[in-house]
Protein backbone atom coordinates (compact mmCIF):
# COMPACT_ATOMS: atom_id res chain seq x y z
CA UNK A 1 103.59 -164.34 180.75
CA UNK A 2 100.06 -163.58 179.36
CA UNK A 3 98.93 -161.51 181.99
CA UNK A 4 102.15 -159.32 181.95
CA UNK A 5 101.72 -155.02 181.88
CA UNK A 6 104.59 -153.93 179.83
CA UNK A 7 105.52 -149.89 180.34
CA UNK A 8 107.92 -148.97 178.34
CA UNK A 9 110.52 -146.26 178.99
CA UNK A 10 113.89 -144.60 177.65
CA UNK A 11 115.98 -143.09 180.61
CA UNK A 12 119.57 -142.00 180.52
CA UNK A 13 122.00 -144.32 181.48
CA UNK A 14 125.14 -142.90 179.98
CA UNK A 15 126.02 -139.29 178.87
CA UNK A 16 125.29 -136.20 180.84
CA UNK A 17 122.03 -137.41 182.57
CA UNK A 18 123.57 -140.75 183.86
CA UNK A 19 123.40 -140.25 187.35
CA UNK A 20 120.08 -139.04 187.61
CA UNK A 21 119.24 -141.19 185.29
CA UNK A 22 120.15 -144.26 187.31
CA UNK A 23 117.94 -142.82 190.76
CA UNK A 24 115.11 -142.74 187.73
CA UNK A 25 115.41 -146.38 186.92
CA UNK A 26 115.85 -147.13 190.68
CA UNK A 27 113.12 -145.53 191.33
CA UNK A 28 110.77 -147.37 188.57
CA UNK A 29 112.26 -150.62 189.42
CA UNK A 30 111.61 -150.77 192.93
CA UNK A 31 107.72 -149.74 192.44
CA UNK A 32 107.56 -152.51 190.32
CA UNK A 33 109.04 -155.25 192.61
CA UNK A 34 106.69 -153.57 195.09
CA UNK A 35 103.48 -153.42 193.31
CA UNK A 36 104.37 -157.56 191.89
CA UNK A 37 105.08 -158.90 195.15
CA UNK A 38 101.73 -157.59 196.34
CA UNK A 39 99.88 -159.44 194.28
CA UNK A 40 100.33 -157.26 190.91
CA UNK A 41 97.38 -155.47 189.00
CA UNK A 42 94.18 -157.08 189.05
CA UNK A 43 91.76 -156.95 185.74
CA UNK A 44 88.58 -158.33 185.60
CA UNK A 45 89.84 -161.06 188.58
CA UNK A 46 93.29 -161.90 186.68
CA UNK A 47 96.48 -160.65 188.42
CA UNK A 48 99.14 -158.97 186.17
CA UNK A 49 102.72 -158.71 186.48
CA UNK A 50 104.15 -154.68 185.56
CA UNK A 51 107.57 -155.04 183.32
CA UNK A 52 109.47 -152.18 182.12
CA UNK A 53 111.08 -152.20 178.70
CA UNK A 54 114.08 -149.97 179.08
CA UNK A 55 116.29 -148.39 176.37
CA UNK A 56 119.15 -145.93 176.56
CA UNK A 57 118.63 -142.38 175.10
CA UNK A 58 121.99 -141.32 176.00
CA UNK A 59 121.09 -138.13 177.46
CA UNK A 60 120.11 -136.79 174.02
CA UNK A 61 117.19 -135.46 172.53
CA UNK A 62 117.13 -137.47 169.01
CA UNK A 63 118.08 -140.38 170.33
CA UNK A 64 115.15 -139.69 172.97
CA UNK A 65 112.44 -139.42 170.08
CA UNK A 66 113.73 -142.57 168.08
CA UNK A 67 113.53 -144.76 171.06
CA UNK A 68 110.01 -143.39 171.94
CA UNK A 69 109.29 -144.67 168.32
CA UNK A 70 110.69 -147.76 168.64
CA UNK A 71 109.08 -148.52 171.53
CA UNK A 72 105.44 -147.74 170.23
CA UNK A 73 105.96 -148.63 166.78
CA UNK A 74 108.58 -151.73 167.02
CA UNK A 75 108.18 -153.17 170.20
CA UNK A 76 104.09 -152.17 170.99
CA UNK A 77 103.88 -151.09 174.12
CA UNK A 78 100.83 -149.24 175.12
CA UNK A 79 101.89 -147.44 178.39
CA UNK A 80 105.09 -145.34 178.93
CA UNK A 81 107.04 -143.97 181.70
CA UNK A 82 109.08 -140.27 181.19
CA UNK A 83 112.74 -139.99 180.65
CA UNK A 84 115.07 -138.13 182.88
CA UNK A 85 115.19 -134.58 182.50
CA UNK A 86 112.22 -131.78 181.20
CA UNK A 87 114.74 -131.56 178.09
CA UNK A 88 113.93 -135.08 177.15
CA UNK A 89 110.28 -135.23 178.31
CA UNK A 90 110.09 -132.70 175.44
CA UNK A 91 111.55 -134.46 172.93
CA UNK A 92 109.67 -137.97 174.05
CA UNK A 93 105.96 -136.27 174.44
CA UNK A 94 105.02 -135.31 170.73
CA UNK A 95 106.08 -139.16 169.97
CA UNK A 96 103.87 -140.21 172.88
CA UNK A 97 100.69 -138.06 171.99
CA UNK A 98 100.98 -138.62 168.18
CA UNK A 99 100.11 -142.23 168.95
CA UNK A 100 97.76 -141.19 171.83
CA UNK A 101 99.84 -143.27 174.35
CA UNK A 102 99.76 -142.44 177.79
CA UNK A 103 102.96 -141.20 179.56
CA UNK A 104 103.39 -140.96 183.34
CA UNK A 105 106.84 -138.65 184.12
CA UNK A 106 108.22 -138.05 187.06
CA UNK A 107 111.17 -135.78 185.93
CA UNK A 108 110.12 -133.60 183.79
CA UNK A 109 109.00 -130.60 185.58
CA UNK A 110 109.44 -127.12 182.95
CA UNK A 111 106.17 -125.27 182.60
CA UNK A 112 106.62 -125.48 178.67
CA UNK A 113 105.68 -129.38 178.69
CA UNK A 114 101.93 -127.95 180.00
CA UNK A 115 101.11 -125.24 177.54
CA UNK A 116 101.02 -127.52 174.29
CA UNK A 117 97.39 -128.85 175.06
CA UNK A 118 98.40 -132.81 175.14
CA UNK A 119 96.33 -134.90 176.79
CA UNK A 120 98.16 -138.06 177.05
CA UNK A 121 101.17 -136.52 179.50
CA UNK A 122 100.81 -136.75 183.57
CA UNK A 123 103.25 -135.19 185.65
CA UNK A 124 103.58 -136.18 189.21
CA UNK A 125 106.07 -133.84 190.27
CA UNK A 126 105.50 -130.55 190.89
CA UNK A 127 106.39 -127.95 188.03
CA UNK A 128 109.09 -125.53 187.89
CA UNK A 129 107.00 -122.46 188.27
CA UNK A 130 106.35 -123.70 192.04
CA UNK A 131 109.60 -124.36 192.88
CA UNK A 132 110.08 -121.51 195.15
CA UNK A 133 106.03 -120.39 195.81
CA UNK A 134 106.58 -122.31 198.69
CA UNK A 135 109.16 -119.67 200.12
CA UNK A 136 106.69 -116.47 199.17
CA UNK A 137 103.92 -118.53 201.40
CA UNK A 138 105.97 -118.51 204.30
CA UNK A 139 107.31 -114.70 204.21
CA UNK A 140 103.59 -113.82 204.10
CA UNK A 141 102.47 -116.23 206.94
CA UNK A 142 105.51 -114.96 209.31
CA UNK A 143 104.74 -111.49 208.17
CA UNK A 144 101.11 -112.39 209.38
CA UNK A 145 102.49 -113.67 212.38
CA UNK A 146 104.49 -110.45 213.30
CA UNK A 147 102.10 -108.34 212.97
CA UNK A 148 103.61 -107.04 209.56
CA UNK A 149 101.17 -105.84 206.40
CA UNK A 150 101.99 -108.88 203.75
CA UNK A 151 102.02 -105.93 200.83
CA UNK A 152 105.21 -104.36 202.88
CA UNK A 153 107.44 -107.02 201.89
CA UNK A 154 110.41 -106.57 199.02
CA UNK A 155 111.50 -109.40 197.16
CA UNK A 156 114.66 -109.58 195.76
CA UNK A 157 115.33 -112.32 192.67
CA UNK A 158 118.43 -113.52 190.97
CA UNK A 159 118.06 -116.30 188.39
CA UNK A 160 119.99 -118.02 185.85
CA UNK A 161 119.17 -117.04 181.83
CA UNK A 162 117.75 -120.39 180.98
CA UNK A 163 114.76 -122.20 180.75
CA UNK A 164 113.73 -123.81 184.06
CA UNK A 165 115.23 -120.75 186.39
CA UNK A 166 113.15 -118.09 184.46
CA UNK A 167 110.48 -120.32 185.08
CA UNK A 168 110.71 -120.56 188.80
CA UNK A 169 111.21 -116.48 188.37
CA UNK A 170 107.79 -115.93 186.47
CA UNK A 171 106.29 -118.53 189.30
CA UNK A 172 107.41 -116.06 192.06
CA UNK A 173 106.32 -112.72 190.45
CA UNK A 174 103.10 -114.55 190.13
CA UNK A 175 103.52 -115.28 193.81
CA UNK A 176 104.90 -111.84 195.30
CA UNK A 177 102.02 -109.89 193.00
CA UNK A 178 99.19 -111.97 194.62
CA UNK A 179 100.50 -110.93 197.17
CA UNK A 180 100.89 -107.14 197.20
CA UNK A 181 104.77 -107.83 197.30
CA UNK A 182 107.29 -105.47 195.80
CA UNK A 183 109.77 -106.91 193.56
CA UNK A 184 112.51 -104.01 194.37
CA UNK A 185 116.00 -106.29 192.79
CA UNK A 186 114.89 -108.77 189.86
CA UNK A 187 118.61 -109.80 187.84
CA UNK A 188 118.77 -112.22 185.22
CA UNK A 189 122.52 -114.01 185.84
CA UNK A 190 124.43 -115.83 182.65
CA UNK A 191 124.34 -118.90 181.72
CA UNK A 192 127.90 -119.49 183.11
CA UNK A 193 127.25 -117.04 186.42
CA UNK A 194 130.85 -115.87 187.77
CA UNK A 195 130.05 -112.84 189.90
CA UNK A 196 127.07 -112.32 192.21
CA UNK A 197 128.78 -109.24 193.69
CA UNK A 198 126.42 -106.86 192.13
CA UNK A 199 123.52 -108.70 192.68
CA UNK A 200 124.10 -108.28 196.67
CA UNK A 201 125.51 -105.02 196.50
CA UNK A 202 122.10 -104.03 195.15
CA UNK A 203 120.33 -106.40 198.28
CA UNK A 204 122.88 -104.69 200.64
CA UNK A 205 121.35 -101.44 199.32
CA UNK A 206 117.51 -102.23 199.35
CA UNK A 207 117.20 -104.32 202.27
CA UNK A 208 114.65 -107.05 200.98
CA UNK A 209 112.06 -109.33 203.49
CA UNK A 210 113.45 -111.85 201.25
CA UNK A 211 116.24 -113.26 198.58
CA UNK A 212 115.57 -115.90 195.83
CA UNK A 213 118.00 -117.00 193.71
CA UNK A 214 118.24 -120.04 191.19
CA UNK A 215 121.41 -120.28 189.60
CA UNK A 216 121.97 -124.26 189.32
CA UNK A 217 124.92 -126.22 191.09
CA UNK A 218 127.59 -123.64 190.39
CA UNK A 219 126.07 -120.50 190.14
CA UNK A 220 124.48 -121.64 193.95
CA UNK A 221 127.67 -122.91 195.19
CA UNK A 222 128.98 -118.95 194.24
CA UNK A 223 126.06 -117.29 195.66
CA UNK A 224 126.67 -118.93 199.31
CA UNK A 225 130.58 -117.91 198.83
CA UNK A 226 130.21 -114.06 197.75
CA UNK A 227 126.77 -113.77 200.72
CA UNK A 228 129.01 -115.06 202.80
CA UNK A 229 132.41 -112.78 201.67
CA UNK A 230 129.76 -109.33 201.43
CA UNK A 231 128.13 -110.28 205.02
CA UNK A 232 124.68 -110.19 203.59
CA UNK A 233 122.03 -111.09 205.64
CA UNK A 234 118.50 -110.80 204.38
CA UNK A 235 115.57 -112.15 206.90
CA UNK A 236 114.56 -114.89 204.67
CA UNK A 237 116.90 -116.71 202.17
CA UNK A 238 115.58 -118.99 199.66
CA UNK A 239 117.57 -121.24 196.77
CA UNK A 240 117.34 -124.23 194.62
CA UNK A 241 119.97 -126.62 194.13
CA UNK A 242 121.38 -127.17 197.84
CA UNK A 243 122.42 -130.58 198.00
CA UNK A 244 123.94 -130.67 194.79
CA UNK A 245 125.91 -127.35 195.50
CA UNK A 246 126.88 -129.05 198.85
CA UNK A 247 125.89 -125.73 200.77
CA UNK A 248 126.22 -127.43 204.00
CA UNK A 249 130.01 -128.16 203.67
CA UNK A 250 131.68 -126.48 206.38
CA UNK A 251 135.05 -126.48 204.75
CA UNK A 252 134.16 -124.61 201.87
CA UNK A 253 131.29 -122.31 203.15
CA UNK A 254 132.16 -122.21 206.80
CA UNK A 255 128.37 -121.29 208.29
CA UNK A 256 127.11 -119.39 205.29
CA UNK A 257 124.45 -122.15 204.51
CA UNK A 258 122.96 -121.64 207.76
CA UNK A 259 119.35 -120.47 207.60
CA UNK A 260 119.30 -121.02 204.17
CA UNK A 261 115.76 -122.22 202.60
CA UNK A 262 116.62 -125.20 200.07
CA UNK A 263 113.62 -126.39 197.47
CA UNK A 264 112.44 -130.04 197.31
CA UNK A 265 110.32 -132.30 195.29
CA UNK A 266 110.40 -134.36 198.43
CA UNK A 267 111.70 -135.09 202.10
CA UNK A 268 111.75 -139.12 203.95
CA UNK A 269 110.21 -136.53 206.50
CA UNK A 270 107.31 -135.92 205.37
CA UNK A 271 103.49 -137.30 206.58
CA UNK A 272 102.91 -138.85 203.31
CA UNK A 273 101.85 -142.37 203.23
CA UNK A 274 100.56 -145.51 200.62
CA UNK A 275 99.49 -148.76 200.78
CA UNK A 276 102.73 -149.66 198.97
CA UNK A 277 105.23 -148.06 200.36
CA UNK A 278 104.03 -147.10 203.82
CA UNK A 279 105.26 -143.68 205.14
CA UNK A 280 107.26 -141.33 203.21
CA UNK A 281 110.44 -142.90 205.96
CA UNK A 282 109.52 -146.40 205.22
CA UNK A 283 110.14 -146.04 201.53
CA UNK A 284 113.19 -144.24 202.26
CA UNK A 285 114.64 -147.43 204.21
CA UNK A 286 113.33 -149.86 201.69
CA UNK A 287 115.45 -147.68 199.27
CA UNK A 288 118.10 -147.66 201.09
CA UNK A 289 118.24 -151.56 202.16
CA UNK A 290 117.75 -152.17 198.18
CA UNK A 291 120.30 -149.75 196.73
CA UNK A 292 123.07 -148.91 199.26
CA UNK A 293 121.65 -145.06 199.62
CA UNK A 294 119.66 -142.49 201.13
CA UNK A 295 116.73 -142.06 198.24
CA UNK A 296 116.95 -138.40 196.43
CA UNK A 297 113.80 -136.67 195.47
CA UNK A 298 114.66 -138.09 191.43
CA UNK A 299 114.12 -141.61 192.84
CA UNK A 300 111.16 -141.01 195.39
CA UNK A 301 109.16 -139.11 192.35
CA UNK A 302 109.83 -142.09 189.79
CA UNK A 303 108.21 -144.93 192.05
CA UNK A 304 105.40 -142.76 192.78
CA UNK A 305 104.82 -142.52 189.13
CA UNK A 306 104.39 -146.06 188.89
CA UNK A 307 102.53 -146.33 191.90
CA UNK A 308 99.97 -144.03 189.61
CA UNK A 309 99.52 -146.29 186.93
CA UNK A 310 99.36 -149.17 189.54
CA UNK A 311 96.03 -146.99 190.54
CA UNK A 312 95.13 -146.09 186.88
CA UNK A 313 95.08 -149.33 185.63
CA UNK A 314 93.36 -150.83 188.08
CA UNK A 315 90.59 -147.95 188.47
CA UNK A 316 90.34 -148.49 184.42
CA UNK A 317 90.17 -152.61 185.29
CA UNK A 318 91.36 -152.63 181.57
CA UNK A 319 94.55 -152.57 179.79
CA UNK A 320 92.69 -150.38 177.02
CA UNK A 321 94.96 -147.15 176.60
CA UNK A 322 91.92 -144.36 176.19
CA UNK A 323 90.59 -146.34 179.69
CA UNK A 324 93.82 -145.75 181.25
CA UNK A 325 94.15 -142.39 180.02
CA UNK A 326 90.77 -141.42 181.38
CA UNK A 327 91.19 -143.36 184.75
CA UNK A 328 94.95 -141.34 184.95
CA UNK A 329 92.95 -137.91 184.03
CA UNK A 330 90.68 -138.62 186.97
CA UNK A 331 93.52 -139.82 189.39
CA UNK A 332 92.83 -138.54 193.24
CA UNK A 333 95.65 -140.27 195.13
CA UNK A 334 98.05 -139.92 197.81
CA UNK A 335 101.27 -141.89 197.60
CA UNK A 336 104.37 -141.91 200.38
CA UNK A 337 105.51 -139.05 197.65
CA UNK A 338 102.99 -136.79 198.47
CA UNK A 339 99.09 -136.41 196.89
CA UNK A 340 98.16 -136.37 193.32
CA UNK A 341 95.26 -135.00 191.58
CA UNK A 342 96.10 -134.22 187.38
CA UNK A 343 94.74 -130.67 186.19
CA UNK A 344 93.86 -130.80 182.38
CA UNK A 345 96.79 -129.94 181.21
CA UNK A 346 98.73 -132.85 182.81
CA UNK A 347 100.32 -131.30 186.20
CA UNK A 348 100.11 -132.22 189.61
CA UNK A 349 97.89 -129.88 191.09
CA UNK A 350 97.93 -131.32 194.65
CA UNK A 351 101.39 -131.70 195.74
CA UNK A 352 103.26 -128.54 197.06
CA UNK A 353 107.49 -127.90 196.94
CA UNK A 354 108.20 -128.45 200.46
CA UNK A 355 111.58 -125.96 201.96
CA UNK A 356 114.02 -127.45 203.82
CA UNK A 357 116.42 -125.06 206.33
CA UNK A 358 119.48 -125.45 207.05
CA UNK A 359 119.55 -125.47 210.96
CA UNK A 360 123.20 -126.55 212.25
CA UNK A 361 124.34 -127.84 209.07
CA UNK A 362 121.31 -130.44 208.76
CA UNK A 363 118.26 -130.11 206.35
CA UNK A 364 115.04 -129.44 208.40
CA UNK A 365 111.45 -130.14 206.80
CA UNK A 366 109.89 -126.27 207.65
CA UNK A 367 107.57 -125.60 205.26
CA UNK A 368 104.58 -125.73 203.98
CA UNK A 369 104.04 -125.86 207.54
CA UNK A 370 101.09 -128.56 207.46
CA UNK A 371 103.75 -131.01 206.96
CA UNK A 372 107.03 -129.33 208.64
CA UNK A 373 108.55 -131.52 211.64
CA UNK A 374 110.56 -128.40 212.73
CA UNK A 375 110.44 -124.77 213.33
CA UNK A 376 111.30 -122.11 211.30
CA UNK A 377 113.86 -120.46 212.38
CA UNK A 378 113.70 -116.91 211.48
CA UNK A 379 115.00 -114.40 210.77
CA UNK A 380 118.29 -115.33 209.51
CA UNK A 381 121.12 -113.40 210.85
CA UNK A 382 124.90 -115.18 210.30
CA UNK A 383 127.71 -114.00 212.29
CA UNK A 384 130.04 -114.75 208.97
């Protein structure tokens, strides 16, 4: 129709990213059908529809950047939403700023994507650098709340050689400095991580207040086996990559995943709430009615950045791009996803990693601990 808001967007629907890439267009899709059924955008007293223009970029890079093109050049839109993945944000934002069109991601979250100066990128997830501040926060505040000096506490870090794990390791030396914190283990674990065993023999040596480690889906899945084989137990254990290491699975971990501190984007649990959507719960069951699943943090971060141009747009009561950018610059939002306030550089500024625990082999919300529905429990000591 005539008063119809394309957005156009190329997400990953076969090769590597595929699966994440489908809770990406899940999430997208649903915002959509929610924002149209409530009436749509309104400009200047006219009610328009949003439709997404999707195309394939088969989890690679090139074909990323040609579809970016394509959609800009070939098929006009004005308005884009990110890919799956910070690898393919990368390749997608030079295309995107070149022709000073906005982009809203939602899965993009390396610190890299920040540092080049664009203006026409908004991230509404929060960045890789804070993945685990979240976890430094609450050593201090239950230091704090023993009594403890905060500059006492040693930190011990393992992460993965690559790109987004170095830069959740430069987020918490950031973190631990500010801090006063010692950093007394700090190993930097290949690419394809076999053995951890050194690693803890050093935290078996040192005693830290508390162990973070990044090491992706295998490399986490190996650090809960060896903990649990060397009987380490360190007060405060912090990781990324739970769910999709399965740390919870009795069978292949026994208890070692108890007490552990997992990283999110995003919990159903949290106080969050929209217009929209509702409560953070309430778009978790309208997922789930729609979709046949419990909504992960990919999908939950992809509606809530279309839930920011629904805001954007209508702030801007224009379809002009520069309006839209400027209205998107000065965004001040919360959604069911959490709040959302853009520094200059493009990053959410207002929306903290929350830490889950695992207490009894179920994730509890426990931090940051304005928004927790359960207690810390601390410190962690397994009988293995």
């Amino acid at each position: 129709s005539a008063h119809e808001i394309v957005i156009g967007a190329a997400v990953s629907t076969t090769g590597k990213y595929a699966v994440n890439g489908k809770h990406t267009t899940n999430g997208y899709n649903l915002a959509v059908a929610k924002v149209n059924a409530m009436g749509g955008i309104i400009i200047d007293g006219k009610s328009h529809n949003i439709a997404v223009k999707y195309y394939d970029d088969e989890s690679t890079a090139g074909r990323g950047t040609q579809l970016a093109e394509r959609l800009i050049q070939q098929d006009g839109v004005k308005l884009m939403l990110g890919p799956y993945s910070s690898g393919m944000t990368k390749a997608i934002a030079p295309v995107t700023e070149k022709y000073k069109i906005p982009m809203v991601e939602a899965n993009g979250a390396s610190r890299s994507l920040f540092n080049k100066g664009y203006k026409y990128l908004f991230a509404v997830l929060s960045t890789s650098e804070q993945y685990l501040k979240s976890a430094i926060d609450l050593a201090a505040a239950q230091a704090k709340m023993d009594g403890k000096m905060v500059d006492s506490l040693k930190v011990a870090i393992a992460v993965r050689n690559d790109p987004f794990s170095l830069d959740i390791r430069a987020g918490i030396l950031e973190d631990a400095a500010r801090y006063g914190m010692k950093v007394v283990v700090d190993e930097k674990l290949p690419k394809d991580v076999t053995d951890l065993t050194t690693f803890l023999t050093k935290v078996k040596a040192v005693k830290p207040d508390i162990m973070v480690v990044s090491a992706h889906t295998l490399g986490g899945a190996l650090f809960v086996r060896q903990m649990r084989e060397q009987q380490v137990n360190v007060p405060i254990v912090a990781m990324t990559h739970c769910e999709a290491a399965k740390v919870t699975d009795a069978e292949t971990f026994g208890n070692a995943g108890e007490g552990i501190l997992c990283a999110a984007q995003w919990s159903p649990s949290l106080a969050y709430s929209d217009k929209w959507f509702g409560t953070a719960a309430n778009y978790a069951k309208t997922f789930e009615a729609e979709y046949g699943y419990v909504p992960p943090y990919q999908a939950a971060e992809s509606s809530a950045a279309v839930l920011v141009y629904a805001d954007a747009i209508t702030r801007a009561n224009s379809l002009d791009t520069e309006k839209i950018r400027d209205a998107l610059a000065a965004t001040e939002m919360q959604t069911f996803y959490g709040n959302i306030k853009f520094a200059s550089t493009g990053q959410n500024t207002a929306k903290p990693m929350v830490l889950r625990q695992i207490q009894n082999g179920e994730y509890k919300l426990v931090a940051p601990l304005e928004w927790a529905d359960s207690k810390f429990l601390y410190p962690r000591e397994v009988m293995y």
